[in-house]
N, C-alpha and C. Protein backbone atom coordinates (compact mmCIF):
# COMPACT_ATOMS: atom_id res chain seq x y z
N UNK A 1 6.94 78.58 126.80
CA UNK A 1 8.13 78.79 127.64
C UNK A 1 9.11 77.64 127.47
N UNK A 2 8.41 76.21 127.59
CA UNK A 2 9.67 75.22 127.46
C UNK A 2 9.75 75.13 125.79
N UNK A 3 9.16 75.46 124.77
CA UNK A 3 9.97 76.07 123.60
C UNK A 3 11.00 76.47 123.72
N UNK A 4 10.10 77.61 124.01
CA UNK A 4 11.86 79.39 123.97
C UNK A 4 13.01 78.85 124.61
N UNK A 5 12.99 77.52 125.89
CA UNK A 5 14.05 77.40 126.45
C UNK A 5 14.79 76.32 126.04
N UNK A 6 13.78 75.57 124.67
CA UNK A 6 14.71 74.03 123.95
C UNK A 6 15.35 75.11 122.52
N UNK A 7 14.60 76.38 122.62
CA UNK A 7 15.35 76.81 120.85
C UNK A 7 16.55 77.66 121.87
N UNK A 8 16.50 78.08 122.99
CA UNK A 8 17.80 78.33 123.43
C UNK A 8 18.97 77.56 123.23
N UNK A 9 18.38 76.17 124.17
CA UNK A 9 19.50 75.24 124.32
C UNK A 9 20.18 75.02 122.56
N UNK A 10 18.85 75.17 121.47
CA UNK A 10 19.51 74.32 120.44
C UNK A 10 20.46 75.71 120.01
N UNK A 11 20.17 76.23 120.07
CA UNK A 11 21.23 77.88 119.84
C UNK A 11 22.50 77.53 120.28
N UNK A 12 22.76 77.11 121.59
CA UNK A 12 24.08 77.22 122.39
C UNK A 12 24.65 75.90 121.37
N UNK A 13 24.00 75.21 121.36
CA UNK A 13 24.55 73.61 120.74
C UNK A 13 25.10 74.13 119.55
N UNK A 14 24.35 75.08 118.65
CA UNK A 14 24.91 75.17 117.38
C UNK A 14 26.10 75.95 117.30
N UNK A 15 25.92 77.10 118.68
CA UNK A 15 26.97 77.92 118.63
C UNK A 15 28.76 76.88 118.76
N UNK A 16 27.96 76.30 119.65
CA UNK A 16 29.36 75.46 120.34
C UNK A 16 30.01 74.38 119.20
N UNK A 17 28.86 74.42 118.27
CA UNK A 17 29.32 73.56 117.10
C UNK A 17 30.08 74.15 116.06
N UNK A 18 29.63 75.71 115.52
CA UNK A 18 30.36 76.28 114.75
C UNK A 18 31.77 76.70 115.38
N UNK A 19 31.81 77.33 116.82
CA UNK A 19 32.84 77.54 116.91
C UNK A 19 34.06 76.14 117.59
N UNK A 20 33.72 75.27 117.02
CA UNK A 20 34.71 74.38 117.58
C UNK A 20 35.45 73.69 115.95
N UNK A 21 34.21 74.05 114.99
CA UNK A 21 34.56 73.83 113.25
C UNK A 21 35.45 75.12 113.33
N UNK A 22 35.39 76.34 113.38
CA UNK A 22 36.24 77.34 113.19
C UNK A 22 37.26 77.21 114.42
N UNK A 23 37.80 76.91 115.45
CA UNK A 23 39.29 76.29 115.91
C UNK A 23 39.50 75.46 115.31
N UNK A 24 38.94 74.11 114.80
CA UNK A 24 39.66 72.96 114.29
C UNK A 24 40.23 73.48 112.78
N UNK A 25 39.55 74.36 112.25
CA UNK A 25 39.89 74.80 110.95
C UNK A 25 40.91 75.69 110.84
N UNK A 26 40.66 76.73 112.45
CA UNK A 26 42.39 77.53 112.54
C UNK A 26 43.33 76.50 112.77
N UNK A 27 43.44 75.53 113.69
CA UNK A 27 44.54 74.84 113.75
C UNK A 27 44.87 74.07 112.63
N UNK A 28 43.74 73.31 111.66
CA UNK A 28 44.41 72.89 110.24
C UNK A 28 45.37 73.60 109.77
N UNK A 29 44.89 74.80 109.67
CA UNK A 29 45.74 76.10 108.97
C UNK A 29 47.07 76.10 109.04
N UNK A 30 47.24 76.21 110.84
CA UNK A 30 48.39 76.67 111.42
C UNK A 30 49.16 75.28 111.15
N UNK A 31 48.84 74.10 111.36
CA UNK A 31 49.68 72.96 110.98
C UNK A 31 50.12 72.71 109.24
N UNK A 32 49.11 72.89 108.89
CA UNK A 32 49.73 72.97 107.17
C UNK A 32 50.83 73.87 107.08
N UNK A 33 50.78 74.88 107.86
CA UNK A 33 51.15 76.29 107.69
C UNK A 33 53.23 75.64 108.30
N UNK A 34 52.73 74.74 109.14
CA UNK A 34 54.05 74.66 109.91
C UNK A 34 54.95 73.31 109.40
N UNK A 35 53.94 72.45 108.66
CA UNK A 35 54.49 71.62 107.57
C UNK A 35 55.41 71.95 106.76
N UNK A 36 54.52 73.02 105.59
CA UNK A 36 55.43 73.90 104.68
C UNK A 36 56.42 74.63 105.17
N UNK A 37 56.82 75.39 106.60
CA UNK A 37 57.65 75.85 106.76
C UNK A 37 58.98 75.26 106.70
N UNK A 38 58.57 73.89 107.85
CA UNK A 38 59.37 72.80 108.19
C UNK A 38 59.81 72.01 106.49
N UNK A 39 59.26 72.06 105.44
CA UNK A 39 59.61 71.33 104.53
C UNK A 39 60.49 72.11 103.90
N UNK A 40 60.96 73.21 103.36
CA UNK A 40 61.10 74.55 103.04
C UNK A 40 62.46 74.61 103.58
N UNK A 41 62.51 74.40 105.36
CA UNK A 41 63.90 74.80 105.66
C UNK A 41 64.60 73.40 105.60
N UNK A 42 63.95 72.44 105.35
CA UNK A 42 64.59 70.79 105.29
C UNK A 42 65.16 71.14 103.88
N UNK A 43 64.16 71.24 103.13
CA UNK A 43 65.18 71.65 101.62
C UNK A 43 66.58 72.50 101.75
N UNK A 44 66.28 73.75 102.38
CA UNK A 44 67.44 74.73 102.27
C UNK A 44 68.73 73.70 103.15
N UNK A 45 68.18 73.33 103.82
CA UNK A 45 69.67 72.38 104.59
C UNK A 45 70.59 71.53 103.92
N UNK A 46 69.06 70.71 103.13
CA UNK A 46 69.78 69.60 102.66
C UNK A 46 70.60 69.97 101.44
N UNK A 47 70.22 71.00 100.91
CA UNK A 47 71.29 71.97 99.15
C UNK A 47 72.24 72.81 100.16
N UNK A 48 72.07 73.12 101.55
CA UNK A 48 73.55 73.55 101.90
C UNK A 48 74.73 72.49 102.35
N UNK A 49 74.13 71.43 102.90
CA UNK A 49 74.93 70.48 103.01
C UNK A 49 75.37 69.75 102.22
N UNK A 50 74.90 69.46 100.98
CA UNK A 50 75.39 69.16 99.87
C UNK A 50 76.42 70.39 99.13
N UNK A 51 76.00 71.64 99.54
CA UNK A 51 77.40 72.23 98.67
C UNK A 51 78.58 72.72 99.41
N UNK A 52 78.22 72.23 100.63
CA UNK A 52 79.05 72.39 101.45
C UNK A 52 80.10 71.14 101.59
N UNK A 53 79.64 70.02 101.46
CA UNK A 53 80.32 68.40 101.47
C UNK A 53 81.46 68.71 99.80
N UNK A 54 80.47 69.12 98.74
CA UNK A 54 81.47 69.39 97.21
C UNK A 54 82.51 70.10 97.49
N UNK A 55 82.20 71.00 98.34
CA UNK A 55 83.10 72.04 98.65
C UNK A 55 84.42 71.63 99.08
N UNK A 56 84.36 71.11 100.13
CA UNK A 56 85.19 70.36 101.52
C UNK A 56 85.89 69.38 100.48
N UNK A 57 84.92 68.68 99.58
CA UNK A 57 85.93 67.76 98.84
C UNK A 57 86.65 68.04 98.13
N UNK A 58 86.54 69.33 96.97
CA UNK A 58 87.04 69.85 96.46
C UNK A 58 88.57 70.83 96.82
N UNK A 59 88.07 71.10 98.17
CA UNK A 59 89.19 71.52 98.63
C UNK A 59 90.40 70.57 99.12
N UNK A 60 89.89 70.01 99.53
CA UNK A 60 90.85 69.02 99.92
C UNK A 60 91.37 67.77 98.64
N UNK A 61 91.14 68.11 97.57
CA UNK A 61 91.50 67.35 96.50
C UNK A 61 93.12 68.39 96.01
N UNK A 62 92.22 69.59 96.23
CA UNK A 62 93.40 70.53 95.59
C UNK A 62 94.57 70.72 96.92
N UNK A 63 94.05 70.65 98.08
CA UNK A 63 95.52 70.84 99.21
C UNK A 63 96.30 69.82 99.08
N UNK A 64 95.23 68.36 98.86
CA UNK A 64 96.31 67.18 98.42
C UNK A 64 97.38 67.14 97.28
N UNK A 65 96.76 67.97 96.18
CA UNK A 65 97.43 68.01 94.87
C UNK A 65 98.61 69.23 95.02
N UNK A 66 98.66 70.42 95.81
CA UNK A 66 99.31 71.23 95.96
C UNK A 66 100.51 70.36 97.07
N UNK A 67 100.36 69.44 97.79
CA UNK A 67 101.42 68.64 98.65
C UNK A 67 102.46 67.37 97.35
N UNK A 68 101.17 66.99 96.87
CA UNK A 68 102.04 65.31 96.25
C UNK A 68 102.54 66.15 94.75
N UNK A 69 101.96 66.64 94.37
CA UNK A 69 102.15 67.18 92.64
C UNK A 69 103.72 67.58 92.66
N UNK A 70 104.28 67.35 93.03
CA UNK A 70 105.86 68.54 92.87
C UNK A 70 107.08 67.85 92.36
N UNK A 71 107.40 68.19 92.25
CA UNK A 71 109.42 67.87 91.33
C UNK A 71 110.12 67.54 92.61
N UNK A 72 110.87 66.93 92.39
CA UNK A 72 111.82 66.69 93.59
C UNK A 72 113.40 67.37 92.49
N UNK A 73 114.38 67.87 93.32
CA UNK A 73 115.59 68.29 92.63
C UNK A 73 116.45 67.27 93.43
N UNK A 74 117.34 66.50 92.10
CA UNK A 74 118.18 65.54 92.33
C UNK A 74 119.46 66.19 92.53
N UNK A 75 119.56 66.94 91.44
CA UNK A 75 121.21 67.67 91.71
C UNK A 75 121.25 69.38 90.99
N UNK A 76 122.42 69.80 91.35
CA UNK A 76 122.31 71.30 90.95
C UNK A 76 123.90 71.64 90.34
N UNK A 77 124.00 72.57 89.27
CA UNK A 77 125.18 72.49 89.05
C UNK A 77 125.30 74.17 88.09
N UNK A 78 126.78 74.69 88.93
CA UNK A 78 126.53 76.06 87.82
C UNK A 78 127.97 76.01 87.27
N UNK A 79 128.25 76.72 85.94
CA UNK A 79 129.00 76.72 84.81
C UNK A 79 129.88 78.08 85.33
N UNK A 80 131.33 77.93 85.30
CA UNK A 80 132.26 79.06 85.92
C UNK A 80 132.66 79.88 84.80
N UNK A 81 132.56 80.87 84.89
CA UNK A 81 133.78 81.51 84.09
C UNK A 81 134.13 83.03 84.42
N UNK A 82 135.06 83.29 84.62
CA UNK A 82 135.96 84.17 84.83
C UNK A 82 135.77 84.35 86.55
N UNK A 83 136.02 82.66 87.41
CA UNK A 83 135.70 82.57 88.31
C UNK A 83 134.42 83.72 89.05
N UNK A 84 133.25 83.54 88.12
CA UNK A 84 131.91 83.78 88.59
C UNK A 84 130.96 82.36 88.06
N UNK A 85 130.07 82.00 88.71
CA UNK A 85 129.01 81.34 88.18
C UNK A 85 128.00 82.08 87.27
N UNK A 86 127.70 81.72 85.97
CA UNK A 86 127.35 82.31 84.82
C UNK A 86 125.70 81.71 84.37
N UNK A 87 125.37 80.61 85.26
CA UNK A 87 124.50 79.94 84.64
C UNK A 87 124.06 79.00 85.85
N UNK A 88 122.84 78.19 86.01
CA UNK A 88 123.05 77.42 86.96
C UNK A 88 121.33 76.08 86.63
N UNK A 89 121.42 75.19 86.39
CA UNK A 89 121.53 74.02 86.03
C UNK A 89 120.60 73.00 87.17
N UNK A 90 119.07 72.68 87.17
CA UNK A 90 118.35 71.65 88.22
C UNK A 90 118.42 70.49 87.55
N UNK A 91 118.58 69.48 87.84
CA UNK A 91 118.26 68.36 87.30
C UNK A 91 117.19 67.64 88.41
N UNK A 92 116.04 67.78 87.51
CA UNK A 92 114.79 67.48 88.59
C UNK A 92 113.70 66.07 88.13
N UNK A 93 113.07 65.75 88.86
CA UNK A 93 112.51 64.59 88.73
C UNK A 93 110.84 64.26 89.50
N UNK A 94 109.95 64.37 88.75
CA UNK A 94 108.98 63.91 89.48
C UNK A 94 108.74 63.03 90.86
N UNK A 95 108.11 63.95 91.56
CA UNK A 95 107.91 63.58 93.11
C UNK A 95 107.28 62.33 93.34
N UNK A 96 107.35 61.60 94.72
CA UNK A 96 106.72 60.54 94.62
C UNK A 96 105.28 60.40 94.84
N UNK A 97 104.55 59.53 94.67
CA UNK A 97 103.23 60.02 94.28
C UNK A 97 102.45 60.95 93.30
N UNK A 98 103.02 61.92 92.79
CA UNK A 98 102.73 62.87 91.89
C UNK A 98 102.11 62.73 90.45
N UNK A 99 101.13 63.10 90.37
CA UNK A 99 100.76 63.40 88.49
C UNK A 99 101.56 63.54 87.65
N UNK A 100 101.09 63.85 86.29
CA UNK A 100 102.51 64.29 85.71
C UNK A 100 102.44 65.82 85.73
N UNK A 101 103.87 66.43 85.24
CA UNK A 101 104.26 67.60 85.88
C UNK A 101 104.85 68.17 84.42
N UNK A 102 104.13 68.97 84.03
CA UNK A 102 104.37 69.99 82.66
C UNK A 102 105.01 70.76 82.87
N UNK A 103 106.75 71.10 82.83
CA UNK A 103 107.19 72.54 83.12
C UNK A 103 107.13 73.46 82.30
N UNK A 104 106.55 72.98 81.29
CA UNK A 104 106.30 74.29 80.28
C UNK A 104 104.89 75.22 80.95
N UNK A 105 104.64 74.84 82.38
CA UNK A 105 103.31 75.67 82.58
C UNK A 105 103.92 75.84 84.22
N UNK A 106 105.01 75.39 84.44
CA UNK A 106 105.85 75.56 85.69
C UNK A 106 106.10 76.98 86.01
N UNK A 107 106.43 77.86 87.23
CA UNK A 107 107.27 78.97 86.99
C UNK A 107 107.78 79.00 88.29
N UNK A 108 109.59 79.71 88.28
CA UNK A 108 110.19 79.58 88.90
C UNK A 108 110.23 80.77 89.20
N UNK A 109 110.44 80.78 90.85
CA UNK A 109 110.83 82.48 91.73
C UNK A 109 112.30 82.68 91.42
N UNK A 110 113.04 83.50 91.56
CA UNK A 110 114.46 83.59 91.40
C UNK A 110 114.88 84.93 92.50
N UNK A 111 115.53 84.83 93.72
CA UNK A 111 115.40 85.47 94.31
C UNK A 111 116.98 85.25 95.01
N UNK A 112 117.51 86.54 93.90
CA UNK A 112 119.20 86.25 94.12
C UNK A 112 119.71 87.71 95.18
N UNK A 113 120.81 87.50 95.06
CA UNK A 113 121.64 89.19 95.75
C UNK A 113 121.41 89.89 95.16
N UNK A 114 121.36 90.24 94.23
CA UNK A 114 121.05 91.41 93.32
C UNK A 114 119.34 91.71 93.23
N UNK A 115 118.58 90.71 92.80
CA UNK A 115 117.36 90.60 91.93
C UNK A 115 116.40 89.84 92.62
N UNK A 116 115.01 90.14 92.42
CA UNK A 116 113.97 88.98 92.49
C UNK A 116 113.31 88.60 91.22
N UNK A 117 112.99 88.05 90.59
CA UNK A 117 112.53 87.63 89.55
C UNK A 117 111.92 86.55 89.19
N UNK A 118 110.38 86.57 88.66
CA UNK A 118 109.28 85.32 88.20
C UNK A 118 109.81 85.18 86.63
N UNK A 119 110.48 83.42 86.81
CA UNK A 119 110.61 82.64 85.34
C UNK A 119 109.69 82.08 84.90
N UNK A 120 109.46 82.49 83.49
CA UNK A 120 108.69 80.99 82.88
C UNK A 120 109.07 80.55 81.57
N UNK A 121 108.65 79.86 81.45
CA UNK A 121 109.52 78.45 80.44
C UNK A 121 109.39 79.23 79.28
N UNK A 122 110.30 78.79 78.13
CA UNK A 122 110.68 78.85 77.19
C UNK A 122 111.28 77.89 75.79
N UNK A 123 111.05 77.28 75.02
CA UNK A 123 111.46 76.17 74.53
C UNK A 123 112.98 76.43 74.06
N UNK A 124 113.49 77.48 74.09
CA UNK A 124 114.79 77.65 73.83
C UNK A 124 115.03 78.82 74.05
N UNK A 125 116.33 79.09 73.91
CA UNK A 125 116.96 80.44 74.57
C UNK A 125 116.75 81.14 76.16
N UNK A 126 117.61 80.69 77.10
CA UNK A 126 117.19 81.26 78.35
C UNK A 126 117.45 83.22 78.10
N UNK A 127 116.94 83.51 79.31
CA UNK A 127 117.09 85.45 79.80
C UNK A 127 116.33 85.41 80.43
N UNK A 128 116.72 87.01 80.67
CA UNK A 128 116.09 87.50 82.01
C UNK A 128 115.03 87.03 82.48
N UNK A 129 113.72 86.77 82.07
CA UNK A 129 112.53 86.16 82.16
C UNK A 129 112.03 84.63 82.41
N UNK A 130 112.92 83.98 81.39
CA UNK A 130 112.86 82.57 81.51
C UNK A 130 113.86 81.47 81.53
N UNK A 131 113.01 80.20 81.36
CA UNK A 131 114.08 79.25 82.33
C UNK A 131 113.74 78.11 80.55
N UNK A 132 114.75 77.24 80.48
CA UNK A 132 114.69 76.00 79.39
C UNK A 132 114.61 74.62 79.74
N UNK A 133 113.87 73.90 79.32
CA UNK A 133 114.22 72.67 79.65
C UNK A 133 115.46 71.56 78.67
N UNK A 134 116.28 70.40 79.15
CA UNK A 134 116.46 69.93 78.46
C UNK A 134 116.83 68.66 78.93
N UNK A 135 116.87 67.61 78.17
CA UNK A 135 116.53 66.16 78.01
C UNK A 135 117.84 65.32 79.03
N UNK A 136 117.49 64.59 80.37
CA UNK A 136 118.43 64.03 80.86
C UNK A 136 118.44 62.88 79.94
N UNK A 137 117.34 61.91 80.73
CA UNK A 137 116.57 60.48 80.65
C UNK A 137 115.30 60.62 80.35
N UNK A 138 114.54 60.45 78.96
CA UNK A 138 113.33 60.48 78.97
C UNK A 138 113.00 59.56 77.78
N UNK A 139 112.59 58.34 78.08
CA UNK A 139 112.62 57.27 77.31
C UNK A 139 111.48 57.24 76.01
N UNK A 140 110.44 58.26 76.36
CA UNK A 140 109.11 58.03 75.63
C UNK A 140 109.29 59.68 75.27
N UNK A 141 109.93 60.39 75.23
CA UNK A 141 110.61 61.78 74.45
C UNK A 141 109.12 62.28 74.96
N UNK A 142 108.65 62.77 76.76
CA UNK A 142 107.58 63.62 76.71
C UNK A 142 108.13 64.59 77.52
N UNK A 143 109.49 65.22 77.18
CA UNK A 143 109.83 66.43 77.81
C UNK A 143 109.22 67.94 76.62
N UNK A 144 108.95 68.66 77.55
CA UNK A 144 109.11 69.21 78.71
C UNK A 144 107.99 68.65 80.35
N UNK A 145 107.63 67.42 79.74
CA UNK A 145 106.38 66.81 80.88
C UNK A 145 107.35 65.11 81.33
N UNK A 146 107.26 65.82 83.00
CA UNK A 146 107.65 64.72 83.88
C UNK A 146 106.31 63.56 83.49
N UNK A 147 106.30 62.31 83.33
CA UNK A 147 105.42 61.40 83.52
C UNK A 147 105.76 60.17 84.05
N UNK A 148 106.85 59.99 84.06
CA UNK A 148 107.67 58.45 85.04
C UNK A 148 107.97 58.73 85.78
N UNK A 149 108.28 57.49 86.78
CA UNK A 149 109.68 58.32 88.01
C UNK A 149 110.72 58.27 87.66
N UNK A 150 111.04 57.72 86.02
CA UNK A 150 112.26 57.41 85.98
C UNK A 150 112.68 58.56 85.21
N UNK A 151 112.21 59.48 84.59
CA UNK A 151 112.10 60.69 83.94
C UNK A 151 113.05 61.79 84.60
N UNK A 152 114.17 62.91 83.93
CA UNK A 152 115.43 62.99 84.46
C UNK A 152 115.43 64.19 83.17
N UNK A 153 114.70 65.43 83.79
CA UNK A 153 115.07 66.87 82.91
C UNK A 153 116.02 68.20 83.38
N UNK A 154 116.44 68.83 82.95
CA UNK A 154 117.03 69.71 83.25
C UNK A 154 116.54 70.80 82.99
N UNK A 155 116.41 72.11 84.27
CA UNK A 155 116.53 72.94 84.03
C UNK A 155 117.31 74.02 84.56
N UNK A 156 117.30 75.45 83.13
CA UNK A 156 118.49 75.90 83.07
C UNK A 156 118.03 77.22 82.97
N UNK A 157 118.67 77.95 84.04
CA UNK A 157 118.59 79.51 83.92
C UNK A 157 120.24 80.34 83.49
N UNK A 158 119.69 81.15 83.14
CA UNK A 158 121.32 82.06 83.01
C UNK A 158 121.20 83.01 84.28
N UNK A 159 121.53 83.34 85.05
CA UNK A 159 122.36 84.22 86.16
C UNK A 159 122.76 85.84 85.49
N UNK A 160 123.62 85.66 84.49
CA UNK A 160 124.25 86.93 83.92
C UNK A 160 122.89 87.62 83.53
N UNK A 161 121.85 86.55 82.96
CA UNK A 161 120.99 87.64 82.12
C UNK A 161 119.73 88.11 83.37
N UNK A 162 119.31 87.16 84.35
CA UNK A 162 118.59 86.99 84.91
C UNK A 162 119.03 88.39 85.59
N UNK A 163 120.51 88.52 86.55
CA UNK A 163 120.70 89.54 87.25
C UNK A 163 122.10 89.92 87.14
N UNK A 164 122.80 89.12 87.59
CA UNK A 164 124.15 89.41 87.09
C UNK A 164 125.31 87.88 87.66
N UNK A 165 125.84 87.79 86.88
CA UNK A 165 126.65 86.11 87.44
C UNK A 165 127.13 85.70 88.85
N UNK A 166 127.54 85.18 89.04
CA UNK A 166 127.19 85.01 90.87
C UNK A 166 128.15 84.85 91.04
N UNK A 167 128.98 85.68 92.25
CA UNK A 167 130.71 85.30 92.87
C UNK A 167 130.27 84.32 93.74
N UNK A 168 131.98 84.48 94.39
CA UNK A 168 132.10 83.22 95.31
C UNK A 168 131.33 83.70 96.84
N UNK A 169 130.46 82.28 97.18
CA UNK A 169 129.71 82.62 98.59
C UNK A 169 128.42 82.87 98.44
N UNK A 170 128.04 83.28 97.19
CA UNK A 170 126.72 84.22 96.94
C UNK A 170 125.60 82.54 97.16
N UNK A 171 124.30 82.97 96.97
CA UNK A 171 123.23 82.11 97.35
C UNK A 171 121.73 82.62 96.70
N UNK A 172 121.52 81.92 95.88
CA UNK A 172 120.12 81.98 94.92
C UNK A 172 118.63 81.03 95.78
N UNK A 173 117.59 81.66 96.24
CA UNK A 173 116.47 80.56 96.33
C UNK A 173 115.78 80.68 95.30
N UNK A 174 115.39 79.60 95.27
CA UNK A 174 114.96 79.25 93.68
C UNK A 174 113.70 78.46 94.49
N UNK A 175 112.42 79.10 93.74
CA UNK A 175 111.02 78.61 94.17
C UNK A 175 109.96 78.07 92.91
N UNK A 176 110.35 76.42 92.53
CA UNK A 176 109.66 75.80 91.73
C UNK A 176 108.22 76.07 92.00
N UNK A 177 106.81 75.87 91.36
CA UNK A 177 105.67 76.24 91.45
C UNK A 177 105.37 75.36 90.59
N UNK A 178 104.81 74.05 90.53
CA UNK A 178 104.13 72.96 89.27
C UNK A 178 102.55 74.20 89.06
N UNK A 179 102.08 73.41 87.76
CA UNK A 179 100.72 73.95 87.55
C UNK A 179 99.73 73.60 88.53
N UNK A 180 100.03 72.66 89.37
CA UNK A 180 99.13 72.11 90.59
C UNK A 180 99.11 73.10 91.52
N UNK A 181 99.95 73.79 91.69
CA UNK A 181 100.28 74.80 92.97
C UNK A 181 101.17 74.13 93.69
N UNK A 182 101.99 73.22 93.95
CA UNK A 182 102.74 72.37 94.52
C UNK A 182 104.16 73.36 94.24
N UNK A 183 104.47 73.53 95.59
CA UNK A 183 106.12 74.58 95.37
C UNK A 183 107.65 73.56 95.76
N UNK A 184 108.15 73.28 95.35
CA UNK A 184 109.82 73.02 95.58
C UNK A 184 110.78 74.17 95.75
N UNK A 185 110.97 74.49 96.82
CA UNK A 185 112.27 75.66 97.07
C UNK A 185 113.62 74.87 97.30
N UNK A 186 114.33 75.56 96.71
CA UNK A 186 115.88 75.03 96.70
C UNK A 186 116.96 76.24 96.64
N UNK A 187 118.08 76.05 97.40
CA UNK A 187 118.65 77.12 97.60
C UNK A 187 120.29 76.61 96.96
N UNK A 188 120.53 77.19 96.14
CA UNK A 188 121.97 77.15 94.97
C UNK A 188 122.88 78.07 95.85
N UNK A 189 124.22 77.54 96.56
CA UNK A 189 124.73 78.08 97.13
C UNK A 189 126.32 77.98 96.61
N UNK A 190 126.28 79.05 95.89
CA UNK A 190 128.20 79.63 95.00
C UNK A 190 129.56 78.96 96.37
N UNK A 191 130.40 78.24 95.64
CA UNK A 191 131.29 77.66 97.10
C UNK A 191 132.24 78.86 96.89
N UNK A 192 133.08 78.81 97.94
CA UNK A 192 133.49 80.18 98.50
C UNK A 192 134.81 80.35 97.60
N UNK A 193 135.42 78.93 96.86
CA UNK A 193 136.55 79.11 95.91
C UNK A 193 135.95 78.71 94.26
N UNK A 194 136.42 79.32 93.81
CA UNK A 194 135.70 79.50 92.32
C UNK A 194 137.31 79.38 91.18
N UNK A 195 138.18 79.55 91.55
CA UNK A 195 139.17 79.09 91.11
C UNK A 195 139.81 78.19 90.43
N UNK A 196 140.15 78.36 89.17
CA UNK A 196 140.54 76.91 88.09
C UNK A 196 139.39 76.09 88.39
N UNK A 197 138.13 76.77 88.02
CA UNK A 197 136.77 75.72 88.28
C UNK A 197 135.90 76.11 86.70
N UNK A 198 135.79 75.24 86.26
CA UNK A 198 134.83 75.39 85.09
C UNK A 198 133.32 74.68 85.40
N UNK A 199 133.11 74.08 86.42
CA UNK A 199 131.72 73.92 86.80
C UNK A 199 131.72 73.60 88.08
N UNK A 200 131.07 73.47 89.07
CA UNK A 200 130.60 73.47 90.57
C UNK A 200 129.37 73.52 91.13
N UNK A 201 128.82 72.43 91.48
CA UNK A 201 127.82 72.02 92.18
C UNK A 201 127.51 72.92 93.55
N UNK A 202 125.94 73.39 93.19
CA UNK A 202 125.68 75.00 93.90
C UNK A 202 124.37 74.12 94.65
């Protein structure tokens, strides 16, 4: 009898032994288990926050470059004849702060009384389509590319071909676009007497 009742006790002992190895062994489980999860979403964070930071920088490299990148227009001038403006003339200059500024990859809006119309460059011969550059001040001969501030090009659309020559009063916006995305709008405004005038500042 006090046998049967010490191989009892050793029964319960063993029971209480295996099942306390099988919880400690579920909870290993479940903690490894919650390691790897936890390591897993630490990774995914840390590659979203990293392409998220490139991102942010990237963008904001290009909003900066779409603000400073641009031409500034010094003066404007259109060519008369048969008291109409026939032609009309930027003399423009790299902005301050700005890169350099290629207008051969420039394009201008043209958005007259008559017409709307997208220019782009041409090394000679203006029309309907495009615009020319030509040489104010450019000491190191890199026109059609602004690269100084002291740099001083012209550009030149025709009117007649673009839409039709401009009377007196009329008003052109003209929407520069550098290859940066950087826009200069300028508005060429015909003076109201055109008379014994062979050129006039618009």
């Amino acid at each position: 009898m006090i046998r049967n009742g010490l191989s009892a006790v050793k029964d319960r002992i063993e029971g209480a032994v295996n099942d306390r190895g099988q919880v400690g062994i579920g909870t290993l489980i479940v903690f490894i288990a919650m390691v790897l999860v936890a390591a897993i979403a630490a990774g995914v964070l840390i590659n979203t926050a990293g392409f998220l930071q490139t991102k942010s920088e990237q963008t904001g490299q290009e909003s900066s470059a779409q603000v400073s990148n641009r031409v500034q227009v010094v003066s404007a001038f259109g060519n008369v004849a048969n008291e109409r403006v026939k032609d009309i003339s930027l003399t423009v200059m790299r902005g301050s702060g700005s890169d350099d500024i290629n207008l051969s990859a420039a394009t201008i809006e043209w958005i007259g009384p008559d017409k709307a119309k997208t220019l782009t460059y041409k090394e000679s011969g203006t029309g309907a389509s495009n615009f020319t550059v030509n040489t104010i001040k450019d000491p190191d001969k890199s026109a059609p590319v602004l690269n100084t501030q002291d740099d001083r090009l012209e550009v030149n659309m025709s009117a007649e071909e673009i839409s039709n020559a401009l009377s007196e009063g009329e008003e052109v916006k003209l929407k520069l676009t550098t290859q940066y995305g950087a826009v200069t709008l300028y508005r060429a405004n015909v003076p109201q007497s055109l008379s014994q005038e062979s050129a006039v500042t618009v």
